[in-house]
Protein backbone atom coordinates (compact mmCIF):
# COMPACT_ATOMS: atom_id res chain seq x y z
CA UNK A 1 95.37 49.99 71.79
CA UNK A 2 96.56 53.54 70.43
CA UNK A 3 98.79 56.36 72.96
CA UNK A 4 97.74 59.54 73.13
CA UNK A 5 98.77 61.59 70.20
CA UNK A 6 101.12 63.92 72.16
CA UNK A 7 103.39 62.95 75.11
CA UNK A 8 102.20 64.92 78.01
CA UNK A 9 105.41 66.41 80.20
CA UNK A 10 106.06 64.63 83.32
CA UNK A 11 106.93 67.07 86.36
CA UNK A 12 108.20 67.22 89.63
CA UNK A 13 109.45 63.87 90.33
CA UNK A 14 112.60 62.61 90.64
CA UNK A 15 113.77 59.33 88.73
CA UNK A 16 116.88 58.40 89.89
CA UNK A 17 118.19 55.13 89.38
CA UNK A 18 116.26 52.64 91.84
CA UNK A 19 113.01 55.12 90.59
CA UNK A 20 113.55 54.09 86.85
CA UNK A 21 113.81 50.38 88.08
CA UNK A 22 110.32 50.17 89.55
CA UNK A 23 108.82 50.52 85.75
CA UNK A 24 110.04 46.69 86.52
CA UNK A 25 107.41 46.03 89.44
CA UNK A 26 104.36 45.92 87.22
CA UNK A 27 101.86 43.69 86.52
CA UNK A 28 100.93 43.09 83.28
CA UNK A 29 97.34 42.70 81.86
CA UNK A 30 95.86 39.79 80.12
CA UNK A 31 96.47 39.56 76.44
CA UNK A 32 99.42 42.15 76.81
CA UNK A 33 103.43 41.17 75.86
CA UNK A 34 104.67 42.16 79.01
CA UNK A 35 108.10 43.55 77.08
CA UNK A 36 105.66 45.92 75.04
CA UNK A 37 103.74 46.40 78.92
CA UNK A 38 106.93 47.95 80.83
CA UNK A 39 108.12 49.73 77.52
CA UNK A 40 104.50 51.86 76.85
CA UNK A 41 104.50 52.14 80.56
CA UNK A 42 107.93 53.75 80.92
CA UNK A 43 106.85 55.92 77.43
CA UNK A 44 103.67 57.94 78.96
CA UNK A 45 105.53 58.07 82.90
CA UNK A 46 108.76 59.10 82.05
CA UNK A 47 110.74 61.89 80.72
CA UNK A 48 113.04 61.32 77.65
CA UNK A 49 116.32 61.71 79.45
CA UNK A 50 115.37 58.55 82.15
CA UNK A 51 113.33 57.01 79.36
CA UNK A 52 116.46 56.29 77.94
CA UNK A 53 117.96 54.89 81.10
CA UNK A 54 115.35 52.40 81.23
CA UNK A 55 116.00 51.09 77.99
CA UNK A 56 119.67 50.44 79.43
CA UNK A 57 118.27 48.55 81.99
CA UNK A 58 115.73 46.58 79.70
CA UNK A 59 118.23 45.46 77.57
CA UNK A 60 120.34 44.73 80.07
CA UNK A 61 117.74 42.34 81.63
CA UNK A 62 117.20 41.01 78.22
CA UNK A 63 113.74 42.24 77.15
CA UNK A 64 112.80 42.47 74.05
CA UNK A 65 112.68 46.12 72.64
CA UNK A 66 110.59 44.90 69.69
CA UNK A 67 108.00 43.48 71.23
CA UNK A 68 104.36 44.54 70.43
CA UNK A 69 100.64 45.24 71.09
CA UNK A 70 98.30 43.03 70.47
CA UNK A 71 97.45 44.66 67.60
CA UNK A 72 100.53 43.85 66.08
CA UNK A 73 102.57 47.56 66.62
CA UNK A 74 105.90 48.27 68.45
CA UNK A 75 106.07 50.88 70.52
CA UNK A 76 108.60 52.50 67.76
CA UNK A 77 105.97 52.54 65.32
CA UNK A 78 103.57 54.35 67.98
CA UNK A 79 105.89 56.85 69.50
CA UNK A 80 107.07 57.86 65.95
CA UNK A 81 103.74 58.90 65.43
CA UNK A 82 103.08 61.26 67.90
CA UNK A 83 104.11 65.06 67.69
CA UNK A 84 106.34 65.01 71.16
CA UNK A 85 108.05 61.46 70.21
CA UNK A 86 111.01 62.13 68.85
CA UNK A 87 113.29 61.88 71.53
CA UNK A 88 111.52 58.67 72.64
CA UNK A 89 111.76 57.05 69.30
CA UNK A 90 115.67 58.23 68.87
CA UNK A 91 116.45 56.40 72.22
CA UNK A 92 114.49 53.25 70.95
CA UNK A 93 116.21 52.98 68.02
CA UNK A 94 119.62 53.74 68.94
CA UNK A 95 118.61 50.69 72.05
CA UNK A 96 118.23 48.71 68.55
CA UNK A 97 114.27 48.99 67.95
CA UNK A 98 113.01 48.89 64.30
């Protein structure tokens, strides 16, 4: 499973709170760690800014920020990869991702 190379912006909606906290109302395919699920999820619908908010909320609800793909990759090592992932990949790792 790979993410598109570069983020695409995500416009005119607004994530407040109770927003962010639907990323939690998902189901998660077969096959898939459903920690890794909610986390690539929130990466390719959310800006940076409430990308980071959900990664107070998933820790706080004790997911694991580590968790990966089937192939073996955390979403760390995927975002850091890709050209508009910085931001992403700073809040993951100061949320304690390696």
């Amino acid at each position: 499973m790979s993410l598109k190379k570069d983020k695409q912006k995500v416009l005119g909606e607004v994530f407040d709170d109770e927003r962010i906290k639907t990323f939690f109302d998902t189901h998660t395919p077969a096959g898939v760690n459903p920690d890794f699920h909610l986390l690539e999820k929130a990466y390719r619908g959310m800006k940076a800014e409430n990308f980071a908010t959900f990664l107070d909320f998933f820790i706080e609800r004790g997911h694991d920020i580590n968790a990966s793909n089937p192939d073996g990759e955390t979403l760390l090592a995927l975002v850091s990869q890709h050209q508009q992932g910085a931001d992403y990949a700073a809040s993951l790792r100061g949320h304690g991702a390696l």
